[in-house]
Protein backbone atom coordinates (compact mmCIF):
# COMPACT_ATOMS: atom_id res chain seq x y z
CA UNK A 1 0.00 0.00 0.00
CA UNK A 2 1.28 3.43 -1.08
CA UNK A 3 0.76 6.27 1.58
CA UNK A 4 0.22 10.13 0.51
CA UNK A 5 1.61 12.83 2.78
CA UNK A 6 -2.20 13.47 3.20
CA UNK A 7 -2.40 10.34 5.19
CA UNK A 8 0.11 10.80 7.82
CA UNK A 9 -1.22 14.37 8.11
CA UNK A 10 -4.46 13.09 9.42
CA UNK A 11 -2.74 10.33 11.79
CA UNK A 12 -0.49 13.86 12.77
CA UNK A 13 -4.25 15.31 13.66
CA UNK A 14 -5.69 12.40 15.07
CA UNK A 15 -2.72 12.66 17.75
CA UNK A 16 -2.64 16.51 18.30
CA UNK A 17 -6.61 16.56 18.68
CA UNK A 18 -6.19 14.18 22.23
CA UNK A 19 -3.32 16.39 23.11
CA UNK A 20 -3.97 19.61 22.47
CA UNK A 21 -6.14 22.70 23.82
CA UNK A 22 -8.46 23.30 21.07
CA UNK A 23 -7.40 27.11 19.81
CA UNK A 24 -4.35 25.24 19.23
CA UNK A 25 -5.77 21.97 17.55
CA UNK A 26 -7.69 24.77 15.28
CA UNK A 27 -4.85 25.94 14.55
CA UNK A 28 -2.69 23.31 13.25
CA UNK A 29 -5.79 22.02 11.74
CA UNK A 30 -5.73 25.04 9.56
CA UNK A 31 -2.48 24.61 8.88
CA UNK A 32 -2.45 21.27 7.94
CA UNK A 33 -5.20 21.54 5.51
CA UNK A 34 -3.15 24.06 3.87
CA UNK A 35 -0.34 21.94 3.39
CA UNK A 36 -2.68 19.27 2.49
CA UNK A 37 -4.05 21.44 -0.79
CA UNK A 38 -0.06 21.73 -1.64
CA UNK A 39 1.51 18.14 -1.07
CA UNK A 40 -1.02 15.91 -0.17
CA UNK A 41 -1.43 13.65 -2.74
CA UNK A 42 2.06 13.07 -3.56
CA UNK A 43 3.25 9.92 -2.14
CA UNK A 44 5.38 10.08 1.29
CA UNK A 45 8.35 7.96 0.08
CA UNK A 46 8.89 10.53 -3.21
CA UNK A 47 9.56 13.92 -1.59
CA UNK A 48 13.31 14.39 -1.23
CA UNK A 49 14.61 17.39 0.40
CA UNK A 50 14.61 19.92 -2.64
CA UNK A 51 11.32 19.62 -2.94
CA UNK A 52 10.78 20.62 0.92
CA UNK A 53 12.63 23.50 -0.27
CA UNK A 54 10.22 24.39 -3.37
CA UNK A 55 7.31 24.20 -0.78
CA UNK A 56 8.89 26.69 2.17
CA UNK A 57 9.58 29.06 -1.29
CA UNK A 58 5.57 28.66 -1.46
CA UNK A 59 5.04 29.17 2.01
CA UNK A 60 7.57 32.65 2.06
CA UNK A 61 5.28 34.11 -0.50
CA UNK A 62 2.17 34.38 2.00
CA UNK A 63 3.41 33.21 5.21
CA UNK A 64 5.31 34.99 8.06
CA UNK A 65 8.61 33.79 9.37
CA UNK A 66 6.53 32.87 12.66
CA UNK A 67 3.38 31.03 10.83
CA UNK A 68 6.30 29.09 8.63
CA UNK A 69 8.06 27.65 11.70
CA UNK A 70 4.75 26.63 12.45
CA UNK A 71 4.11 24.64 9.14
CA UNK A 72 7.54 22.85 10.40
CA UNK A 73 6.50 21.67 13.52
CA UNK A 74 3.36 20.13 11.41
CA UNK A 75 6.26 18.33 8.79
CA UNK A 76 8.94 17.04 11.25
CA UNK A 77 6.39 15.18 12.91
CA UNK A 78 4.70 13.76 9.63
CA UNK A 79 8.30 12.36 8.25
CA UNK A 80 9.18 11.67 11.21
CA UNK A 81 6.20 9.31 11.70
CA UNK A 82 6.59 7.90 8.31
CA UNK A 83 10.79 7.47 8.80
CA UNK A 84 9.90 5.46 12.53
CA UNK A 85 7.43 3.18 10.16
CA UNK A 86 10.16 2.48 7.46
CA UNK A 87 8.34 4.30 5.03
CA UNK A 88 11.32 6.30 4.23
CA UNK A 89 15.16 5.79 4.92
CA UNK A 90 15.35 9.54 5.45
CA UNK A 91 13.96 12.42 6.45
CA UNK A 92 13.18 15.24 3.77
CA UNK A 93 12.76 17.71 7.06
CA UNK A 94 16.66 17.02 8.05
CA UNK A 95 18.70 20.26 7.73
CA UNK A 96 15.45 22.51 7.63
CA UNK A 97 15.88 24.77 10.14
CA UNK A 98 13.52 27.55 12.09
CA UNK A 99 13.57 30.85 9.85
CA UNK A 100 14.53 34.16 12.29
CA UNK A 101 11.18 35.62 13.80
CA UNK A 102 10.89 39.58 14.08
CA UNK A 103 9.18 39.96 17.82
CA UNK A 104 7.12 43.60 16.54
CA UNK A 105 7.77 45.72 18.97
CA UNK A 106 4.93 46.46 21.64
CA UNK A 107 2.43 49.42 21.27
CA UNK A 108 1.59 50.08 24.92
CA UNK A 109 -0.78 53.07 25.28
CA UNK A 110 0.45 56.19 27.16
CA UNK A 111 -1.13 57.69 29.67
CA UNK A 112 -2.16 60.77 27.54
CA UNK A 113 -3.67 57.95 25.05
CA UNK A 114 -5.52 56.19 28.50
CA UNK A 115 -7.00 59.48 29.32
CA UNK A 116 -8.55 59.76 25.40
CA UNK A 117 -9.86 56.44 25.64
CA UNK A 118 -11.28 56.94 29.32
CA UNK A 119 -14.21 59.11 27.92
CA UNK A 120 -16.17 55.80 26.62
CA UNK A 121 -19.37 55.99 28.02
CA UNK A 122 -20.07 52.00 28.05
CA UNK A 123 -19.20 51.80 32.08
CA UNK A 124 -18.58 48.04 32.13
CA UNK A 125 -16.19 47.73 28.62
CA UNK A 126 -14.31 50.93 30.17
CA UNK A 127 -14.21 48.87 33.62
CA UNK A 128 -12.67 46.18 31.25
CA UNK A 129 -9.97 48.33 30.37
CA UNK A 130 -9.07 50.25 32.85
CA UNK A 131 -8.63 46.94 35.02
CA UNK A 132 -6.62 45.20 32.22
CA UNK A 133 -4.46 48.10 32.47
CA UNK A 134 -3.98 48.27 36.54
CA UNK A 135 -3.53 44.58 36.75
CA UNK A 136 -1.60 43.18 33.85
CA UNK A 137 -4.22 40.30 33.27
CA UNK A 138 -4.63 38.56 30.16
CA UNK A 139 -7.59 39.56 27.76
CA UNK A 140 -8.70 35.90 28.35
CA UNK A 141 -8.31 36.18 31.64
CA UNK A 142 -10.63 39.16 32.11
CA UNK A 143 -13.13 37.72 30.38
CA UNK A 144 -13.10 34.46 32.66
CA UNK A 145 -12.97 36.63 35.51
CA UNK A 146 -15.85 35.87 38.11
CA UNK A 147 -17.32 37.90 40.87
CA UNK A 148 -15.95 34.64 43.79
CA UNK A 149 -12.44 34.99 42.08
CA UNK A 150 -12.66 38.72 43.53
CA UNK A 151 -11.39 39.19 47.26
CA UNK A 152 -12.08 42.19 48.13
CA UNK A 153 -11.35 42.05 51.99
CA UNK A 154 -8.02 40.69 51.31
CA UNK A 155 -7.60 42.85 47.49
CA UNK A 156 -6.62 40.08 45.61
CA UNK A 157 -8.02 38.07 42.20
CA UNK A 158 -7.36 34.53 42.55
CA UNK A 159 -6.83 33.64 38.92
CA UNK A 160 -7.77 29.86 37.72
CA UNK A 161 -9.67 30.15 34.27
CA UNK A 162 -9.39 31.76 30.99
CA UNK A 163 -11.80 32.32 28.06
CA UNK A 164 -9.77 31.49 24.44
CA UNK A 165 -12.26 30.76 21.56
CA UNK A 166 -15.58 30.54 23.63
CA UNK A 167 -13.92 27.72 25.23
CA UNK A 168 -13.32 28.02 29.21
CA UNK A 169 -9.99 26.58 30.19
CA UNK A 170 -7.33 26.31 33.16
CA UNK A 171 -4.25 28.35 32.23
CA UNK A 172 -1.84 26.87 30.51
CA UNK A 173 0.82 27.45 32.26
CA UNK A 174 1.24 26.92 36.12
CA UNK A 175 2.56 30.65 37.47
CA UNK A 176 -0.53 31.36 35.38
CA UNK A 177 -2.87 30.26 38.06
CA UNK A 178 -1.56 32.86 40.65
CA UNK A 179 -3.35 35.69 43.23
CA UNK A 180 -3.29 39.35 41.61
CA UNK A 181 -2.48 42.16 44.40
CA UNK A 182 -5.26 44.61 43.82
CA UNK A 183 -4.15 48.40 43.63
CA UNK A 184 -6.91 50.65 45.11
CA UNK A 185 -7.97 51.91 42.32
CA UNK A 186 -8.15 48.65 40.95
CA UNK A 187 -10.75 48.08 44.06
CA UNK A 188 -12.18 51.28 43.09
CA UNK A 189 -13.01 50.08 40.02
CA UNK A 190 -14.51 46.67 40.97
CA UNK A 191 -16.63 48.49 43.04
CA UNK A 192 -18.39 50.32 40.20
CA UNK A 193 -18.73 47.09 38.27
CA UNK A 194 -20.05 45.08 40.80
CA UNK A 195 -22.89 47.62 41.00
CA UNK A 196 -23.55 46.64 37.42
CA UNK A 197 -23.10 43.37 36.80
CA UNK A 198 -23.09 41.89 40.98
CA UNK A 199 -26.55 41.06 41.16
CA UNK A 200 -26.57 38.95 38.02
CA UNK A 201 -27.19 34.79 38.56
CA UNK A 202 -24.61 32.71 38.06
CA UNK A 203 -24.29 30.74 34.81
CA UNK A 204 -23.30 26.84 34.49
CA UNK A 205 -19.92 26.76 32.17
CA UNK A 206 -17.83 23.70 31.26
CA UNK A 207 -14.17 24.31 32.04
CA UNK A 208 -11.46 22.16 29.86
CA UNK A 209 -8.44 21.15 32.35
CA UNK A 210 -5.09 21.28 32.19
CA UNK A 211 -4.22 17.62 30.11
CA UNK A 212 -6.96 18.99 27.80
CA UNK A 213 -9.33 15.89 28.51
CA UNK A 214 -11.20 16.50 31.50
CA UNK A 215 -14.11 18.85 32.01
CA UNK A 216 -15.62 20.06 35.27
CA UNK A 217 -18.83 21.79 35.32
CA UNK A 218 -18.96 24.75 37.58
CA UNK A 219 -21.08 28.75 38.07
CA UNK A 220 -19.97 31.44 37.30
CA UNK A 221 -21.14 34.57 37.46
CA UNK A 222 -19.18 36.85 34.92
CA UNK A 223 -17.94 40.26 35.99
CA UNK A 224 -17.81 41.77 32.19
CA UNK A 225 -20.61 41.77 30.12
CA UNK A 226 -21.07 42.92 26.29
CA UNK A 227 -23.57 45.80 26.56
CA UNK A 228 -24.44 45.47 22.98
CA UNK A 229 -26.18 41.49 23.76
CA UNK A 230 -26.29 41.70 27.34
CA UNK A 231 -24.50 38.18 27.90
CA UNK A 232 -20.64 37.84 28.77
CA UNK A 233 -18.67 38.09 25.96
CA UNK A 234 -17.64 34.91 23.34
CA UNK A 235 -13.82 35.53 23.02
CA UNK A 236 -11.21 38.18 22.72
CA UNK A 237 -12.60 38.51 19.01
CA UNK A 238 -15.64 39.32 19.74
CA UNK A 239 -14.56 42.01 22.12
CA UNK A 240 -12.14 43.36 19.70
CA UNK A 241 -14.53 44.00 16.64
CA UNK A 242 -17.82 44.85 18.94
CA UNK A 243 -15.79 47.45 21.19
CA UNK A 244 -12.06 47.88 21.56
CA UNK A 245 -11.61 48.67 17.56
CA UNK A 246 -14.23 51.05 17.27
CA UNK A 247 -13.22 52.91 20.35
CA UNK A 248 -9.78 52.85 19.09
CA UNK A 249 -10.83 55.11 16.26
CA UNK A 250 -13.54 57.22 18.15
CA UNK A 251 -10.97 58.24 20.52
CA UNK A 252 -8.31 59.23 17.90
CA UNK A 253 -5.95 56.62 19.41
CA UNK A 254 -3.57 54.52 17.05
CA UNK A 255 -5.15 51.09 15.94
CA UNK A 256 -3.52 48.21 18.19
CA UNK A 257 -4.97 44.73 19.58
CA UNK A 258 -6.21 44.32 23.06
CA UNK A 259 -3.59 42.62 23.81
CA UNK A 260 -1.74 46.04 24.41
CA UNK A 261 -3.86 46.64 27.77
CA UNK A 262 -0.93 43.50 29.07
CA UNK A 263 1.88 45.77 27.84
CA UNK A 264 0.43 48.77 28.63
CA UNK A 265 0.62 47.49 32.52
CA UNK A 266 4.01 46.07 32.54
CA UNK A 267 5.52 49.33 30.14
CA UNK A 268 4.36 51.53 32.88
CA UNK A 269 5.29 49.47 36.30
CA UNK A 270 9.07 49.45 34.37
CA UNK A 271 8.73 53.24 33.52
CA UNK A 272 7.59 53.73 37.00
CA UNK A 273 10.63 51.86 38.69
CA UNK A 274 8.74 48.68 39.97
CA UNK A 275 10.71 45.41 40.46
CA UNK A 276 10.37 42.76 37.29
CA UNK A 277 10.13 40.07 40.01
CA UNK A 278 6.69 41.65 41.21
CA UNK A 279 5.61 42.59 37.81
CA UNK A 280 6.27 39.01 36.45
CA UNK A 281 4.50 37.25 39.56
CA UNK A 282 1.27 39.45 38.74
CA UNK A 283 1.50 38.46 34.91
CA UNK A 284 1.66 34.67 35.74
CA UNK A 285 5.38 34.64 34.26
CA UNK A 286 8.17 32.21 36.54
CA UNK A 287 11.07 34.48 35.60
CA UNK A 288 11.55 38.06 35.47
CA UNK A 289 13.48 37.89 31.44
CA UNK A 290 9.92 37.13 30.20
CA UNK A 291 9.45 40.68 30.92
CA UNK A 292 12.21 41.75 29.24
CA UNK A 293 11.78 39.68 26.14
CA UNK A 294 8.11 40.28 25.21
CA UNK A 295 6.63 43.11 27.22
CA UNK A 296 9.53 45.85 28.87
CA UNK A 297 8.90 48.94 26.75
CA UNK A 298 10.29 52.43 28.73
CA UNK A 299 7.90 54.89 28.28
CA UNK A 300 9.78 58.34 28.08
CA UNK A 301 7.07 60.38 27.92
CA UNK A 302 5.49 58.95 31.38
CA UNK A 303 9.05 58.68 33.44
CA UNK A 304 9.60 60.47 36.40
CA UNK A 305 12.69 62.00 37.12
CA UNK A 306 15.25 59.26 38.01
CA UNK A 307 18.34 61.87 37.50
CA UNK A 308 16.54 63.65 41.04
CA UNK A 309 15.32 60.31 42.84
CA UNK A 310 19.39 59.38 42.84
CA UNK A 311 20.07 63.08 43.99
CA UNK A 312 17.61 62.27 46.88
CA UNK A 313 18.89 59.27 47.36
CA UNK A 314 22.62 59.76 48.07
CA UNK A 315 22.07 63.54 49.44
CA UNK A 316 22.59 62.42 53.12
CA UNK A 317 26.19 60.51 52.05
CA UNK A 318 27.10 63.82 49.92
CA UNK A 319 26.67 66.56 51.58
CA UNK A 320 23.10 66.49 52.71
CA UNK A 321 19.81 67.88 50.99
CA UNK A 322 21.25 71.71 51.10
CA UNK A 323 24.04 70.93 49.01
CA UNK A 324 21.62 68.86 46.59
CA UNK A 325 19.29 71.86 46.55
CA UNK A 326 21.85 74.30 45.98
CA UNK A 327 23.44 72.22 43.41
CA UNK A 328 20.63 72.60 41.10
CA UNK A 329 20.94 76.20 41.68
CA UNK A 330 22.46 78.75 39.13
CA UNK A 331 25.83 80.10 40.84
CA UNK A 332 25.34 82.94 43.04
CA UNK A 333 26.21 86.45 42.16
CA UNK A 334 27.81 87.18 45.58
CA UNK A 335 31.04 85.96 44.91
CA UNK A 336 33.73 88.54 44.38
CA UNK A 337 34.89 86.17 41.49
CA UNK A 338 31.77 86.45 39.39
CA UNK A 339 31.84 90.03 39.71
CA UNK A 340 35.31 90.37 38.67
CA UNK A 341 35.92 91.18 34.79
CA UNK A 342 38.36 89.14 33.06
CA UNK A 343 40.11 91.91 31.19
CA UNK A 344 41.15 93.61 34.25
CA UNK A 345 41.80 90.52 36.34
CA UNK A 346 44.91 90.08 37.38
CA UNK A 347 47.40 87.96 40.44
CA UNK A 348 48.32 91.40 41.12
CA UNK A 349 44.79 92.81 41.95
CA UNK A 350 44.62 89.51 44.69
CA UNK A 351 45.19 91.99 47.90
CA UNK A 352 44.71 88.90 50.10
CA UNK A 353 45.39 85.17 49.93
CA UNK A 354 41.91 83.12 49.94
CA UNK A 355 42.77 79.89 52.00
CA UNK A 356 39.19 78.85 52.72
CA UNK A 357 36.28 78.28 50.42
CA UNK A 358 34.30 79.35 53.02
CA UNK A 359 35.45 82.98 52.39
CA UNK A 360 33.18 82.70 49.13
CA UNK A 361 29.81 82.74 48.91
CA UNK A 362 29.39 79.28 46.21
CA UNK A 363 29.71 76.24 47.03
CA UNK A 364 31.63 73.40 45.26
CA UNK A 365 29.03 72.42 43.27
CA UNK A 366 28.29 75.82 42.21
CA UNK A 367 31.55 76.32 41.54
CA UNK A 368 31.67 73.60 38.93
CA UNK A 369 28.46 74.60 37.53
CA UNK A 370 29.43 78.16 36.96
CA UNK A 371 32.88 77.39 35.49
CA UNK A 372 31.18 74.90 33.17
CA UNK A 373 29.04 77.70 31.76
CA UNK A 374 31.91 80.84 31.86
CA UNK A 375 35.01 78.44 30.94
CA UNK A 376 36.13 82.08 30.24
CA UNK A 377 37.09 82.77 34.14
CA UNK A 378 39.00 79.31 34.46
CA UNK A 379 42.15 80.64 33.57
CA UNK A 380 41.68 83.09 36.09
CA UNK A 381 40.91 80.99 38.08
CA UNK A 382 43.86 78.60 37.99
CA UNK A 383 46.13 81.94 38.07
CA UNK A 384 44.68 82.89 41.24
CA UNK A 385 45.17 79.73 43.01
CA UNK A 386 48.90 79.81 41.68
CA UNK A 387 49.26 83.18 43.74
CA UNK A 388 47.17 81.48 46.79
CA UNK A 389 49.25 78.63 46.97
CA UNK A 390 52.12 80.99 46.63
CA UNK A 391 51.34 83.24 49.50
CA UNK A 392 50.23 80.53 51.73
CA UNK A 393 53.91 79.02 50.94
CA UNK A 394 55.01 82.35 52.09
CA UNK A 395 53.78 82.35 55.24
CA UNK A 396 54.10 79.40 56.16
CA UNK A 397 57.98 79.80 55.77
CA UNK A 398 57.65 82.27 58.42
């Protein structure tokens, strides 16, 4: 019996389907079709490796990088079933490797850009937001989110499910299931909502567990709800094309997914100076690099002033907060020396040696400053410590 590639594809799906979540059975499913419509039919034990090569020159003509390291996964596992059942000798796939992926840089909003989008009158969507943004939660996760996962005595979420195409699920990922600290606005806010949407019955739901075979049944009473139907909304879709796209462009506000909420929170807590070990924790991420690598954006425009929080900080070991306060201070026009003009400056127009710098009115920072800014006086001022030094010689000889 001959085998097709088309074959082996379905024995490929037939696995994944039992192993899987489903958004990401979909998606391979997808996926494998597609390759199905290009190879399929040709038999297993014919394609060498140029003609894997042909295909990925298909595949870069509509596909991104990303979406064709995808369409590997879905062929190293097909040749390598059909190599382990001595179908071939070979594997076509050998060699192939992962093409570079460009990570597109994230879009978080600023806080001028929250303010814009903070007029939306739809209370509970805005609620949506605005928590997304003080908590860091995923859009799945906010839509899972249920009035007995809320703690208010303690200010806490206790995070367990997620809503990813219509289908409720455990995370997939254990630091995922994890208590959110609650900022008080973030209480605030909760507060409002629970005022709309509190008093609403709960509502049987199926949740998928973590090996992606077991269900348990259990009620949950949503804390978001689409305005437009009056039920909790489907999926992340759904809540992109009903509401977050359309406010997008009401607002004036650059087009960018929901997703951005996510990086909007963990731009910010890095612009603001909060640890990556607290910020990853409330994400659901088990190391802080994850941070780094898909989220850490500094946003400039929203940055306090780190140059004065050191200033504050070491003022006590450096000469205490005068000396920082006078620091920042333009030099002072006291001093004989910033009275004196150049052109008729002169060692012999010293009358008296200056041994202290208490005898002038600046202190050593403003001394810097100022000769920074008029490098004119610093030769007069190295000529007048020459006759200084040279009169305190003097002296001291006597």
């Amino acid at each position: 019996m001959s085998y097709v590639i088309k074959d082996y594809l379905k024995i490929y799906l037939s696995f994944r389907r039992i192993n899987s979540a489903p958004s990401t059975f979909n998606s391979e499913r997808s996926k494998a079709t597609k390759l199905s419509a290009l190879i399929g039919r040709q038999a297993i034990d014919s394609i060498r490796h140029s003609d894997i090569l042909k295909l990925i020159e298909k595949l870069d003509k509509t596909y991104s990088n990303k979406t064709i390291n995808e369409f590997f996964i879905i062929l190293r596992a097909v040749f390598t079933y059909a190599l382990r059942d001595g179908l071939i000798h070979q594997n076509p796939m050998e060699g192939i490797q992962n093409r570079k992926v460009w990570h597109k840089e994230p879009q978080p909003f600023s806080l001028e850009e929250l303010k814009q989008l903070n007029t939306v009158a739809l209370e509970g969507e805005k609620h949506l937001i605005q928590l997304g943004v003080l908590t860091g939660l995923r859009i799945s996760e906010l839509l899972a989110l249920g009035w007995d996962a809320v703690d208010f005595n303690k200010s806490v979420l206790n995070i367990s499910i997620a809503l990813v195409d219509k289908c409720y699920k455990t995370p997939k990922t254990a630091g995922s299931t994890r208590v959110v600290e609650l900022c008080d606005l973030a209480v605030s806010i909760l507060q409002q909502q629970y005022r709309i949407t509190g008093h609403l019955k709960p509502r049987k739901v199926c949740v998928l567990q973590a090996d992606n075979k077991n269900k348990r049944m259990t009620l949950l009473r949503s804390v978001f709800y689409n305005s437009k139907t009056n039920k909790p909304f489907l999926n992340a879709k759904q809540f992109n094309k009903s509401f977050f796209t359309p406010l997008l462009k009401s607002a004036g506000v650059s087009h960018r997914g929901v997703g951005q909420l996510r990086h909007t929170f963990a731009s910010q807590a890095l612009t603001t100076g909060i640890s990556k070990e607290w910020i990853a924790k409330q994400m659901g991420h088990t190391s802080a690099a994850m941070i780094d690598i898909h989220y850490g954006r500094w946003m400039a425009q929203d940055a306090p002033n780190h140059a004065e929080q050191i200033s504050t900080q070491f003022a006590t070991v450096f000469g205490g907060a005068d000396a920082t306060n006078q620091a920042v201070q333009p030099p002072s026009t006291k001093t004989d020396l910033a009275e004196h003009n150049t052109q008729s400056a002169t060692p012999n127009s010293i009358t008296r040696p200056v041994t202290s710098l208490e005898d002038i009115a600046l202190t050593p920072e403003q001394l810097t400053l100022f000769l920074r800014q008029h490098r004119e006086y610093q030769a007069l001022l190295e000529r007048c410590i020459d006759q200084v030094v040279g009169l305190s010689d003097g002296e001291g000889a006597k």
